[in-house]
Protein backbone atom coordinates (compact mmCIF):
# COMPACT_ATOMS: atom_id res chain seq x y z
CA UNK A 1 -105.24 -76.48 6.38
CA UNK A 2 -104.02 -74.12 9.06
CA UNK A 3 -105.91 -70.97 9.46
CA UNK A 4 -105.56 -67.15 10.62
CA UNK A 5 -101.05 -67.54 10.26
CA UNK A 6 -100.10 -64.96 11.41
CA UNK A 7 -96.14 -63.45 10.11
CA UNK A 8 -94.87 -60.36 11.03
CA UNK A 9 -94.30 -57.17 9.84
CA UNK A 10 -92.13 -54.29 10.22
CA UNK A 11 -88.73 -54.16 9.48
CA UNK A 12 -85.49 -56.23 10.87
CA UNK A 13 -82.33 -54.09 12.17
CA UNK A 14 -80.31 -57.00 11.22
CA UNK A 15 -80.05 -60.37 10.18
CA UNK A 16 -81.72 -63.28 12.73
CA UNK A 17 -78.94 -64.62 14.67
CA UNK A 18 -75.63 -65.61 13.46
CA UNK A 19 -74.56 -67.43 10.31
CA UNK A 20 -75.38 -70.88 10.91
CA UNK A 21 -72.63 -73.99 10.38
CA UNK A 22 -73.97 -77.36 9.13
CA UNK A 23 -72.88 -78.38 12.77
CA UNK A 24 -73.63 -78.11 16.43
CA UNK A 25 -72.47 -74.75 17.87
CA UNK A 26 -72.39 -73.19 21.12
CA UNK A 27 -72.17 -69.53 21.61
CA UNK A 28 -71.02 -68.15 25.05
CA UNK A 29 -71.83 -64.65 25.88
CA UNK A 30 -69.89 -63.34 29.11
CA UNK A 31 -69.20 -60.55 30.81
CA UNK A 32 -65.15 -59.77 31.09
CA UNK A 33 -65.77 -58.10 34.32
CA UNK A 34 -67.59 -60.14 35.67
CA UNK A 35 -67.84 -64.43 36.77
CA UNK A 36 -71.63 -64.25 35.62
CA UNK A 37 -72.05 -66.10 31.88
CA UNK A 38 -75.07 -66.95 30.17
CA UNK A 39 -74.34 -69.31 27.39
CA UNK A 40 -76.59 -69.95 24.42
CA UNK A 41 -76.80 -73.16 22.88
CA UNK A 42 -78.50 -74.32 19.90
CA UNK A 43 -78.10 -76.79 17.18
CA UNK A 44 -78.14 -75.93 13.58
CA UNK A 45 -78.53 -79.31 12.12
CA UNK A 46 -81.48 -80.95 14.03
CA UNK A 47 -83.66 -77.45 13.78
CA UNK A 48 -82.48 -76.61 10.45
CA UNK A 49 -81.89 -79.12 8.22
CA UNK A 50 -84.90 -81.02 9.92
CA UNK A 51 -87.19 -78.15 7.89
CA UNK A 52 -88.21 -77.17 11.25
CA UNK A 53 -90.38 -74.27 10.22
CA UNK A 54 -92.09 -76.41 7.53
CA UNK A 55 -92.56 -78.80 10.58
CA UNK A 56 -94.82 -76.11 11.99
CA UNK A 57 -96.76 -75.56 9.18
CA UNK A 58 -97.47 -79.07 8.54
CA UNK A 59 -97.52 -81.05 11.50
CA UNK A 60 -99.14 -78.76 14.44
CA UNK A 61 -102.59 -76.72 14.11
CA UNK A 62 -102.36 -73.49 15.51
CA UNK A 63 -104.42 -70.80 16.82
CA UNK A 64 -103.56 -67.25 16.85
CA UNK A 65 -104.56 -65.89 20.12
CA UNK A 66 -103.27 -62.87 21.58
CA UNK A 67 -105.62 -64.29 25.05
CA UNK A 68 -106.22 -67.47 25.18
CA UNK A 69 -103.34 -70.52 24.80
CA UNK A 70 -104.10 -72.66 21.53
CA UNK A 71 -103.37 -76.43 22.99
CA UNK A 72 -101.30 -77.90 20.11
CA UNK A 73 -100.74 -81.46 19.10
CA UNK A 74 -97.56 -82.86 17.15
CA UNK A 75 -98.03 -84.98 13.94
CA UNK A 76 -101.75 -84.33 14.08
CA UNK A 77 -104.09 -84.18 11.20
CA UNK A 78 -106.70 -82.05 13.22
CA UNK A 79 -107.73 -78.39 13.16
CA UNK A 80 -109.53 -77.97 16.10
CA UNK A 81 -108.91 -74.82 18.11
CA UNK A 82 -108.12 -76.76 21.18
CA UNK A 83 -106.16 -80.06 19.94
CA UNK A 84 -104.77 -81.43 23.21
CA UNK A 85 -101.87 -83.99 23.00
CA UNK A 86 -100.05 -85.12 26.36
CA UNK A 87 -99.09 -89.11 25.11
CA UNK A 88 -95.29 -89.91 25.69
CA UNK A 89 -95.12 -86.24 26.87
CA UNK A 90 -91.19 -85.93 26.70
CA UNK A 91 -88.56 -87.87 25.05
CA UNK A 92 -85.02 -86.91 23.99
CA UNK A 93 -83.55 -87.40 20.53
CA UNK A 94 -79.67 -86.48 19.98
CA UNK A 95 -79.17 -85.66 23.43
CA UNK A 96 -82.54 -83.25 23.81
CA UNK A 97 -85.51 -83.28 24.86
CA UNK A 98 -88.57 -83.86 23.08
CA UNK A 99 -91.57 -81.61 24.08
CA UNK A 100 -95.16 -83.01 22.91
CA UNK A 101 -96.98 -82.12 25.51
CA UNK A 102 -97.52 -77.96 25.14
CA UNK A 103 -99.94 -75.17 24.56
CA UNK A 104 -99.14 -72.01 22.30
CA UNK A 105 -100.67 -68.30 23.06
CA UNK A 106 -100.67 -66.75 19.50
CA UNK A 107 -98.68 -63.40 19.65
CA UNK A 108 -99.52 -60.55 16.46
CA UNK A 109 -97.08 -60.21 14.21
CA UNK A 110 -96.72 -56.27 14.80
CA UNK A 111 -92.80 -56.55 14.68
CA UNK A 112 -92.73 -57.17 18.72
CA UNK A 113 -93.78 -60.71 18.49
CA UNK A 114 -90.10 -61.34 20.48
CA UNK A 115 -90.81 -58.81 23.06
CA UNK A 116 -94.91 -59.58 23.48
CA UNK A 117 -93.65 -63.05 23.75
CA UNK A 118 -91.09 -62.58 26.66
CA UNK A 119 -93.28 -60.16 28.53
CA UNK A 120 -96.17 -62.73 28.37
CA UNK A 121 -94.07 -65.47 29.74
CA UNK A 122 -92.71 -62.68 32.19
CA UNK A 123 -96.25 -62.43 33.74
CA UNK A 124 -97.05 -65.83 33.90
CA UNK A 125 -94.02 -66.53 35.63
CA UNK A 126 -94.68 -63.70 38.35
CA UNK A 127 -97.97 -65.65 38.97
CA UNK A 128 -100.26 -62.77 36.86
CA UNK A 129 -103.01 -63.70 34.60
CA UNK A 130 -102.51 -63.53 30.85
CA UNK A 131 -101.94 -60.41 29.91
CA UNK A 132 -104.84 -58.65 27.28
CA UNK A 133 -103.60 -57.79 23.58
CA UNK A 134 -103.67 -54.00 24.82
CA UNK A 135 -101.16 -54.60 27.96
CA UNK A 136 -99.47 -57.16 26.07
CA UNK A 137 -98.31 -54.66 23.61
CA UNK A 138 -97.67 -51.85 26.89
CA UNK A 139 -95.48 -54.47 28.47
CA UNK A 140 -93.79 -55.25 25.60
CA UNK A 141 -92.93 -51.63 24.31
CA UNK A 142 -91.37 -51.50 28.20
CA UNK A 143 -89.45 -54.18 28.04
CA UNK A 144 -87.83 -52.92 24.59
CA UNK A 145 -87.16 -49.35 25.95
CA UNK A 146 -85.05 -51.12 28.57
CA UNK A 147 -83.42 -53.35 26.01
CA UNK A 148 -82.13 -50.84 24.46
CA UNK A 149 -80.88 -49.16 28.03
CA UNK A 150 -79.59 -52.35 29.18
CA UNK A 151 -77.64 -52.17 25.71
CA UNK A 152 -76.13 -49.23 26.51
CA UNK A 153 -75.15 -50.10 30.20
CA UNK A 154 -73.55 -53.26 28.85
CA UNK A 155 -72.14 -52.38 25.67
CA UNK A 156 -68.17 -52.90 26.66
CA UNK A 157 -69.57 -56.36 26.57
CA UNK A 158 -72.21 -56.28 23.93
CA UNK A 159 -70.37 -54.52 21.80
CA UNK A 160 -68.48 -56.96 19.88
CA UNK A 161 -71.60 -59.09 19.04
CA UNK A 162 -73.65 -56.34 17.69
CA UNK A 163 -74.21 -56.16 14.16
CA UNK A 164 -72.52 -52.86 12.48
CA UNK A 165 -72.21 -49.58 14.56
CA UNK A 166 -73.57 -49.99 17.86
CA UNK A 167 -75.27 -46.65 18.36
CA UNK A 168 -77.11 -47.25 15.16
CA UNK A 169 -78.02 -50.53 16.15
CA UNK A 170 -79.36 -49.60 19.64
CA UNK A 171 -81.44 -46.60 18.11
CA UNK A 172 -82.72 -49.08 15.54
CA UNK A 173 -83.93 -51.37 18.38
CA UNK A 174 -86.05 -48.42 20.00
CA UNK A 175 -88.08 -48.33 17.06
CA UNK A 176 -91.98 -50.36 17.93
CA UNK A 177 -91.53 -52.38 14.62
CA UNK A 178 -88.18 -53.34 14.24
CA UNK A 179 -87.41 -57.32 15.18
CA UNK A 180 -86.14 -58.64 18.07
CA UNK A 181 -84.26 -61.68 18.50
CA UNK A 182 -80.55 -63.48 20.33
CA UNK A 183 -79.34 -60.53 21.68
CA UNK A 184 -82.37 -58.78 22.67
CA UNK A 185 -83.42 -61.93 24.05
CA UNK A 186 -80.04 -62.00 25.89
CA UNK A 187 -80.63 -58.39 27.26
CA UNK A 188 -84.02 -59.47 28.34
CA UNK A 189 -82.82 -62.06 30.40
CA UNK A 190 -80.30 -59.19 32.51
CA UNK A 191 -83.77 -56.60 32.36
CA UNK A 192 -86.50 -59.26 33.89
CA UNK A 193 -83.60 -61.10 35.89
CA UNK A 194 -85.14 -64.40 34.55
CA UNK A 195 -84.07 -67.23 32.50
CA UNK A 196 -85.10 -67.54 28.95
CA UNK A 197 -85.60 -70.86 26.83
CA UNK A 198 -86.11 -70.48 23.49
CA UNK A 199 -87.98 -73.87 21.03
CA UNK A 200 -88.68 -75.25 17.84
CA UNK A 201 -90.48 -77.42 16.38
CA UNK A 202 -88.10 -80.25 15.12
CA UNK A 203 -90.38 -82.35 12.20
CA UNK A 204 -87.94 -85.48 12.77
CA UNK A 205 -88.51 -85.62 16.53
CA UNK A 206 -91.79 -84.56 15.74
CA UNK A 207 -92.04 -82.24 18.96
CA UNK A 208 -90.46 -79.29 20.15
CA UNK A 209 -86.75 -79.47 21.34
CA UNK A 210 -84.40 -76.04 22.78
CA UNK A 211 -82.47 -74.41 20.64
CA UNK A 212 -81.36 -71.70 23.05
CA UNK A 213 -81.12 -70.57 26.86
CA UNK A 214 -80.49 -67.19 28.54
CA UNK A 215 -79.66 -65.55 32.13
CA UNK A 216 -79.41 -69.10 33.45
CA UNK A 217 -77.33 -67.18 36.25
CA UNK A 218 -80.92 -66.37 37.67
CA UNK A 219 -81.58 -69.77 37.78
CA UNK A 220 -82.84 -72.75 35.66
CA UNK A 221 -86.50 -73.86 36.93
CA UNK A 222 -89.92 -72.63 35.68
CA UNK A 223 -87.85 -70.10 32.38
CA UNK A 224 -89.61 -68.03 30.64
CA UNK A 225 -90.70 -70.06 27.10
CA UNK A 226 -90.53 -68.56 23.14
CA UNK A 227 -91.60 -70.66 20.37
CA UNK A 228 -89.50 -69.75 17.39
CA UNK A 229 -90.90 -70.31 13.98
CA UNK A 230 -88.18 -70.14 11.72
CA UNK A 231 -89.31 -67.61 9.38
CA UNK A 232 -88.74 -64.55 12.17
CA UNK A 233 -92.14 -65.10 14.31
CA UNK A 234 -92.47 -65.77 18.03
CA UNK A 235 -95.05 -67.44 20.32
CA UNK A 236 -95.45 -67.10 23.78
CA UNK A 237 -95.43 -71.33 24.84
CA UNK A 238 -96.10 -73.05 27.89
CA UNK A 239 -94.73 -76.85 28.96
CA UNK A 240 -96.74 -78.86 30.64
CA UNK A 241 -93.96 -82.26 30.48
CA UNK A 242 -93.43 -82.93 34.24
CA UNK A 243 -91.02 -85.84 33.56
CA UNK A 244 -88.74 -87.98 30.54
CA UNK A 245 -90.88 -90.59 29.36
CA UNK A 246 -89.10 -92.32 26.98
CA UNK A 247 -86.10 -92.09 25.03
CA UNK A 248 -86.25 -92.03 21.12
């Protein structure tokens, strides 16, 4: 049985993400005044149908840890705090790859789990230590004030995929508990001038694939790395794959 699962609270200014086709979809957001494009790709069928969030439940043991990573192991029977797996550490199914090799840093489910996350994998990317629960939360509450500004310095272009009026939107987003998730993850990106992958656990591949990328305009190596749940909950997750294994 999995312990301590953690789901978050506070309140959601919209719906997660857009409505989702039984096929694979690609979503490009651009700038019209600009030649910069981040595109966001993800595919419906293999992370949805696949009862990807029951995947997590069932096939990983996971500890909440707002400090320490939880290593996690795929298909595993085990709850151990610190279940290592690193066999056949990347394969690709469908076209993606398949992450088994990983560790997890637990993130509270305070209704900034999106922005904790990001600012976690913000630091470790700048070469900082993990960040404490306390600065966590300080780092994230920054990174959603400027969100919200980068919002409102971008809105002729994040206008027309915001959800209802925009203002309302934007002064929803201020607020410490409401969720984050594509298009704050998007802004992100623009604020911390670094990419953004986003995973899930796919139970058929039994490993994590991507299901999204952002601000690849600031490059592609070493991105900052979400784990998405499926039920509205982020991790903060790091890969340790240094190569394709094998091919499934």
């Amino acid at each position: 049985m999995m312990k301590n699962i953690v789901c978050p609270i506070g309140h959601r200014a919209r719906h997660l993400g857009s409505s989702l086709p039984s096929q694979s979809t690609r979503l490009r957001l651009s700038s019209p005044n600009k030649d910069m494009v981040s595109r966001v790709r993800w595919n419906t069928a293999s992370w949805l149908q696949g009862n990807a969030s029951l995947g997590l439940f069932l096939g990983l043991s996971i500890c909440f840890s707002s400090s320490k990573p939880a290593f996690c192991e795929a298909n595993s029977g085990k709850t151990s705090d610190n279940c290592d797996h690193d066999s056949s550490s990347v394969g690709s199914v469908h076209g993606k790859k398949v992450h088994t090799n990983y560790s997890i840093t637990g993130i509270p489910g305070d209704g900034r789990c999106m922005f904790r996350s990001v600012a976690h994998g913000a630091c470790l990317r700048s070469g900082k230590p993990s960040p404490s629960e306390s600065l966590q939360r300080e780092l994230a509450d920054e990174l959603r004030a400027k969100v919200a500004d980068e919002f409102i310095k971008r809105r002729e272009e994040t206008e027309w995929f915001v959800e209802g009026d925009f203002d309302s939107y934007v002064s929803q987003i201020r607020k410490p508990h409401v969720w984050g998730g594509e298009p704050e993850l998007f802004m992100s990106s623009h604020v911390l001038q670094m990419p953004i992958t986003v995973y899930m656990y796919d139970k058929n591949a039994g490993g994590l694939i991507t299901i999204a990328e952002y601000g690849q305009e600031y490059g592609k190596d070493d991105p900052i790395r979400v784990l998405y749940h499926g039920f509205g909950h982020y991790d903060a997750l790091q890969i340790h794959d240094t190569s394709v294994k094998s091919k499934l």
